[in-house]
Protein backbone atom coordinates (compact mmCIF):
# COMPACT_ATOMS: atom_id res chain seq x y z
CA UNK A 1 -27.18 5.86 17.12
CA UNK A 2 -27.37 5.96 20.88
CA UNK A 3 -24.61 3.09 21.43
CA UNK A 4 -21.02 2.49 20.09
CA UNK A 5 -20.74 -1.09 18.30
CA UNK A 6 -17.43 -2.83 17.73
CA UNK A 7 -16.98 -5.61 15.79
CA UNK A 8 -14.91 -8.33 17.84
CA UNK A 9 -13.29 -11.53 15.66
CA UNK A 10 -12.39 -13.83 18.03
CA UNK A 11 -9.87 -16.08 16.91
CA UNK A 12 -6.53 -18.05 18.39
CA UNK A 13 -4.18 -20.06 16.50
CA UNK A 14 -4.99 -23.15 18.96
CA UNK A 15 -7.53 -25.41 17.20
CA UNK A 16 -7.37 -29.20 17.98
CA UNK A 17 -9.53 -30.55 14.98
CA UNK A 18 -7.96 -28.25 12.50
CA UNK A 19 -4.65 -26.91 13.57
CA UNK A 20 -4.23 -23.12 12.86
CA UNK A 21 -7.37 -23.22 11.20
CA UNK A 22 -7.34 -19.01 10.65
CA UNK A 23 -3.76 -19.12 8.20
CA UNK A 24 -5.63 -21.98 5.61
CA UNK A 25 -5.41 -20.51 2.21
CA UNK A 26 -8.66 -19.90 0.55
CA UNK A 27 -8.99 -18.03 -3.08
CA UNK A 28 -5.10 -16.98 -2.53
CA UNK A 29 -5.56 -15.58 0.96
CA UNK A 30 -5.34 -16.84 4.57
CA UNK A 31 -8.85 -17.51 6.19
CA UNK A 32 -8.43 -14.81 9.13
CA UNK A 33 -7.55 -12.11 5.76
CA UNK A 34 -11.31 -13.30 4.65
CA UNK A 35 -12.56 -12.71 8.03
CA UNK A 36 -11.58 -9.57 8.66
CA UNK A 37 -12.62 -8.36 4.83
CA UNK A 38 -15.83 -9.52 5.73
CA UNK A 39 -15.96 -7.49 8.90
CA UNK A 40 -14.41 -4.58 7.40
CA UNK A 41 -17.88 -3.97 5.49
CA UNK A 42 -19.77 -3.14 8.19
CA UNK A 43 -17.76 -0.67 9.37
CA UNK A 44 -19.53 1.30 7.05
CA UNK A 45 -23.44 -0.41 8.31
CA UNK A 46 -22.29 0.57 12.01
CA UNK A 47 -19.38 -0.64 13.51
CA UNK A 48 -16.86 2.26 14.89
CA UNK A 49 -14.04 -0.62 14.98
CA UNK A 50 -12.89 -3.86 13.72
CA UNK A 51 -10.88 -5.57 16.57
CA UNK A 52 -8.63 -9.08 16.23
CA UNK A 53 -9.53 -10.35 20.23
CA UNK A 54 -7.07 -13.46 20.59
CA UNK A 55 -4.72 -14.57 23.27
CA UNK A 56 -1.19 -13.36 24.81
CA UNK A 57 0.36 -17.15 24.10
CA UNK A 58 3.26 -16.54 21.46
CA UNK A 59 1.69 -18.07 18.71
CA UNK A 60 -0.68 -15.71 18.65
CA UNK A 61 1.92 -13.00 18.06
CA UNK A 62 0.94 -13.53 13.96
CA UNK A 63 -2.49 -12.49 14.90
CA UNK A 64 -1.71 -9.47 16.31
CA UNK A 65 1.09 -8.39 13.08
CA UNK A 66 -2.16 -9.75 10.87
CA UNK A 67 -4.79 -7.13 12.54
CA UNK A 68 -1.82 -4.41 11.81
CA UNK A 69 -1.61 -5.09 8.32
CA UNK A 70 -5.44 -4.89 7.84
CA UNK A 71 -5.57 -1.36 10.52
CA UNK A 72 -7.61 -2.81 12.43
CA UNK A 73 -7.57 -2.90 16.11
CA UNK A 74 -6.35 -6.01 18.24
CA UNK A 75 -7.03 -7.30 21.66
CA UNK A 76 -4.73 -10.11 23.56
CA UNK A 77 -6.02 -11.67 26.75
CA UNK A 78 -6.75 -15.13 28.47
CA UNK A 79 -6.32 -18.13 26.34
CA UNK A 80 -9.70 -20.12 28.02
CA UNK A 81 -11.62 -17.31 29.46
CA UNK A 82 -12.96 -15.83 26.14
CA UNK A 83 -15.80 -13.46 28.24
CA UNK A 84 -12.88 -11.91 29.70
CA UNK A 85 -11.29 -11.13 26.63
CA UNK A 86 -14.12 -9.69 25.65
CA UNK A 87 -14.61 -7.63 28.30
CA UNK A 88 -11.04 -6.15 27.73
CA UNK A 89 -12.35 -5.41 24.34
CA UNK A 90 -15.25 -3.93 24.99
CA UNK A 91 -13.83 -1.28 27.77
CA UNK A 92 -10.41 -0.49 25.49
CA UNK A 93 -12.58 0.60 22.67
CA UNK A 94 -14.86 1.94 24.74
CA UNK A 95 -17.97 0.26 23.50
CA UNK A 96 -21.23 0.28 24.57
CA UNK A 97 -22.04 -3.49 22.77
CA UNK A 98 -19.71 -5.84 20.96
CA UNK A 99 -20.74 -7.64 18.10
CA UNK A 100 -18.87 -11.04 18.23
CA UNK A 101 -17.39 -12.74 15.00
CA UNK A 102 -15.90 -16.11 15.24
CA UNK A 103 -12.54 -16.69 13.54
CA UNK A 104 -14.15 -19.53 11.79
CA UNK A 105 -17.20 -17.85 10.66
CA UNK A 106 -16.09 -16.75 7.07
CA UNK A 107 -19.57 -15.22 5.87
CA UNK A 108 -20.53 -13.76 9.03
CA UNK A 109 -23.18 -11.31 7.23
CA UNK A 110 -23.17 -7.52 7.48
CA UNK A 111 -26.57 -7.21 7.05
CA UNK A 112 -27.80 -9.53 9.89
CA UNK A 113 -25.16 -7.45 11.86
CA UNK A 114 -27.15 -3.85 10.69
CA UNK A 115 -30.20 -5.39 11.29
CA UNK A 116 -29.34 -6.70 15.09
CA UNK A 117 -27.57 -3.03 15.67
CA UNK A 118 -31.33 -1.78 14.93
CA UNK A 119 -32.86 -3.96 16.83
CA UNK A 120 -30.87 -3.23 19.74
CA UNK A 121 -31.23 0.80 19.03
CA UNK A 122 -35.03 0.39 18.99
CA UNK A 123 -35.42 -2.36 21.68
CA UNK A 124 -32.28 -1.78 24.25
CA UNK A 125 -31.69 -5.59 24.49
CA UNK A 126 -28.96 -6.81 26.54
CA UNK A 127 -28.36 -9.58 23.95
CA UNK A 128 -29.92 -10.27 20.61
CA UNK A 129 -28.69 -13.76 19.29
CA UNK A 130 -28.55 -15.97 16.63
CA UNK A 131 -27.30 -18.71 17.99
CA UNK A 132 -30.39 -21.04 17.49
CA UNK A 133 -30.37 -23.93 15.29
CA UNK A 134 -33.38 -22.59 13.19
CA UNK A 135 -30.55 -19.69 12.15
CA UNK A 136 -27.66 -20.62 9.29
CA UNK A 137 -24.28 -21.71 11.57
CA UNK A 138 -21.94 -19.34 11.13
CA UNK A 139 -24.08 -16.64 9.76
CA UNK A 140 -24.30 -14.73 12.75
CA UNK A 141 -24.12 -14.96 16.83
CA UNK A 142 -24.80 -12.21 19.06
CA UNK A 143 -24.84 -8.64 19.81
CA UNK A 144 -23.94 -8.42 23.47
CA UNK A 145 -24.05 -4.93 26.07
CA UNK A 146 -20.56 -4.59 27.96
CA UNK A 147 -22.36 -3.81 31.07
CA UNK A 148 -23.60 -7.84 30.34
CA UNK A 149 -20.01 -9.06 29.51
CA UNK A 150 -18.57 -7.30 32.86
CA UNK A 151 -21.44 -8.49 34.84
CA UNK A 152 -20.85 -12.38 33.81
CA UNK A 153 -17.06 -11.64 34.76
CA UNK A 154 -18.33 -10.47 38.40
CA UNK A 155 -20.02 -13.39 38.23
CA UNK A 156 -18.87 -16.56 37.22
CA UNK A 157 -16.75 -18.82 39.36
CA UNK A 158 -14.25 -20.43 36.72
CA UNK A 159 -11.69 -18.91 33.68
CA UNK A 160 -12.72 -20.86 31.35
CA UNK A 161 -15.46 -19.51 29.22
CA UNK A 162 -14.89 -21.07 25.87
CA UNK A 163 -18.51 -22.08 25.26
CA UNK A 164 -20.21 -18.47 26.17
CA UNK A 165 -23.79 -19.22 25.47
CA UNK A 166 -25.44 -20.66 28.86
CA UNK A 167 -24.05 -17.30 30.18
CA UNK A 168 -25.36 -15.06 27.84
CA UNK A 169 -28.69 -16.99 27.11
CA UNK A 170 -29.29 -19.60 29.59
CA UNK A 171 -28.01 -17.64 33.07
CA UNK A 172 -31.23 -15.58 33.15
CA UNK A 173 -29.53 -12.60 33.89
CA UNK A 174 -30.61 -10.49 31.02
CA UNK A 175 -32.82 -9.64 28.62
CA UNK A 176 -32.20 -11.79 25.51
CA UNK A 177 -33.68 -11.27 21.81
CA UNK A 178 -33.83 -13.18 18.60
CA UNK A 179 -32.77 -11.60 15.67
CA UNK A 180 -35.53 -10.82 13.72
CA UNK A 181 -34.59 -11.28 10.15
CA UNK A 182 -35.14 -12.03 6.92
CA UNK A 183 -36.34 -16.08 6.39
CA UNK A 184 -33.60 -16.45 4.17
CA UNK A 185 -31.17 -16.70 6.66
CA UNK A 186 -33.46 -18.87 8.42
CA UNK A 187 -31.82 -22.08 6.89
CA UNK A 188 -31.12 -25.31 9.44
CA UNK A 189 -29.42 -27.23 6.70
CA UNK A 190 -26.69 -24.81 5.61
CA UNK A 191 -23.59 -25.23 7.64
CA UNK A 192 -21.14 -21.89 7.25
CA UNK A 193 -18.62 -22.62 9.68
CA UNK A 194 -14.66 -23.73 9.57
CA UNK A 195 -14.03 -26.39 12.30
CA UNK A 196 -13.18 -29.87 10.08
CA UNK A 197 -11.41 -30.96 7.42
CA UNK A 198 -15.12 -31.25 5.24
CA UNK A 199 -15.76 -27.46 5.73
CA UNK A 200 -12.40 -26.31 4.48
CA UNK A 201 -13.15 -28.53 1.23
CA UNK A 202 -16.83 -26.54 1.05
CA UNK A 203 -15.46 -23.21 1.56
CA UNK A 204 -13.02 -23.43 -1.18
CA UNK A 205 -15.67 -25.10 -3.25
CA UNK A 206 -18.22 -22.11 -2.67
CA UNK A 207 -15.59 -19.54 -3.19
CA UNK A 208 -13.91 -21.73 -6.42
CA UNK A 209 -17.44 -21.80 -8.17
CA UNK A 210 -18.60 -18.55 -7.47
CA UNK A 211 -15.76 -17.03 -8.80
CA UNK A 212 -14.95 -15.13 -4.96
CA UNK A 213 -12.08 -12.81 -5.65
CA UNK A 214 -13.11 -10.63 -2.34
CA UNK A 215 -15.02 -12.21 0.28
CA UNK A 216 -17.50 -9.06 0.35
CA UNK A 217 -20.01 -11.21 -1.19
CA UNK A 218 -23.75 -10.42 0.21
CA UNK A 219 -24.47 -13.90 1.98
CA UNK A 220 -28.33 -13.37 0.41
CA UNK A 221 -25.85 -14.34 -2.74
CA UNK A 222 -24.30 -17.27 -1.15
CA UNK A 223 -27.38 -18.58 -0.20
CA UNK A 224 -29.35 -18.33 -3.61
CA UNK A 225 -26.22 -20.48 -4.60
CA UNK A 226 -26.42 -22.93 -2.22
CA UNK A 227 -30.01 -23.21 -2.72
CA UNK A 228 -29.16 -24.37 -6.31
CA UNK A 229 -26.14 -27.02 -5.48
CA UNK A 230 -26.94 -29.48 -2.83
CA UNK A 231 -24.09 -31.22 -3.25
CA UNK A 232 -21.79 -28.02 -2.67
CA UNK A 233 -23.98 -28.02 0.89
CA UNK A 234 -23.61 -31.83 1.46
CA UNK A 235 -20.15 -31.77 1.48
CA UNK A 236 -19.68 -30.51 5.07
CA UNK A 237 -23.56 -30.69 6.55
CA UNK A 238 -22.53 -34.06 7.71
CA UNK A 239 -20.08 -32.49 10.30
CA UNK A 240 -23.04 -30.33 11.69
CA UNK A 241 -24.69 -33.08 14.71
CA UNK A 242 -20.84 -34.03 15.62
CA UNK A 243 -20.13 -30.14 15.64
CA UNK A 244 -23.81 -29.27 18.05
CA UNK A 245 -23.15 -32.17 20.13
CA UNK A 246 -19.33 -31.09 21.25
CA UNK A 247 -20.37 -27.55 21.65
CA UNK A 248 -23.42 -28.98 24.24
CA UNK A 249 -20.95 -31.70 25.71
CA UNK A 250 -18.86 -28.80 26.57
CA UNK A 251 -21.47 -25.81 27.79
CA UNK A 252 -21.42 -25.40 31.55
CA UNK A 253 -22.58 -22.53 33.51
CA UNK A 254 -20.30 -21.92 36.51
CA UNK A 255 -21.82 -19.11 38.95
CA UNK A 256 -20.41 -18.34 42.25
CA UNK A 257 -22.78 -19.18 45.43
């Protein structure tokens, strides 16, 4: 490959609708342990590293020891500007793009992140995104170039960058890609995502019935399942118009003059 990829989970103990959502137990281990299982896999599809991104506030201290007992790599910056912790990322590991993997995102999918890393290798995208709601939530978001995330810190005229899409996608600033994948993960009605109490109750219901002992699980598998129980998909698809209507309430795109 021409580029270096990094795998980024970003994740803080801070959570308001589920407090300290990334130490729930699921299948015997802590939800951030899942995550960065399921991240470890593609270190082997393309990622050179595996990095914990969270904050310096104290509480995130157990992130930090966490990343150390996986060996994987950790990042602590801003609490609210996430771009910027990204950007400290990105230049510390010295990466050429970051792949970003919410906290909450349990079956973030190694194969849609292969299959971006090729698309970027054969295209030379600044972003190639998922974040569409034709795409499964919380099967994958972007690939981003660092020379995009240091731009939008040059940039943008406020530290708090929570909701990172309408600089990435909306801005106009750079060139932007779907994914192009498989159909399967093509699934609007599938919500993958840990942000309520109703999608802690579906991921221990997915990982309870299909006998989960890892989460290294292809999510091609998870989907066939899901496909097959409706009501293992109703349980938390309810939450998915409150969850897209707080994440639009709260994008703003904040460029200086």
């Amino acid at each position: 490959m021409k580029n270096k990829y990094i795998g980024v989970i970003t994740v803080r103990l801070l959570s308001s609708r589920l407090p300290e959502k990334a130490l729930l137990t699921l299948a015997g281990k802590r939800v951030i342990d899942h995550v960065i299982e399921r991240a470890k896999v593609s270190l082997t599809k393309g990622l050179s590293h595996v990095v914990v991104c969270t904050s310096i506030e104290p509480e995130d201290d157990t992130l930090e020891q966490i990343a150390k007992q996986h060996g994987v790599g950790c990042f602590r910056g801003s609490l609210l500007d996430k771009i910027e912790r990204w950007r400290g990322a990105a230049e510390q590991f010295g990466a050429d793009y970051i792949i970003t993997i919410d906290g909450d995102d349990l079956f973030c999918d190694p194969e849609m992140i292969a299959t971006a890393i090729a698309q970027v290798e054969k295209n030379g995208a600044d972003v190639v995104t998922a974040d569409t709601p034709e795409y499964v939530c919380g099967a994958f978001t972007h690939v981003i170039a660092t020379k995009a995330i240091q731009k939008i810190c040059e940039v943008k005229d406020t530290s708090d960058t929570e909701m990172t899409k309408p600089y990435l996608i909306e801005s106009g600033l750079f060139k932007v890609e779907l994914l192009e994948t498989d159909s399967v993960f093509k699934d609007p009605k599938v919500r993958l995502t840990l942000d309520y109490p109703e999608d802690y109750e579906f991921f221990k219901k997915v990982f309870e019935e299909m006998k989960m002992e890892s989460n290294t699980v292809p999510l091609r598998d998870i989907l066939h399942f899901l496909n097959t129980r409706p009501d293992v998909v109703a349980i938390n698809f309810s939450r998915q118009q409150d969850f897209a209507q707080n994440q639009k309430r709260l994008e703003k795109l904040e460029l200086k003059k």
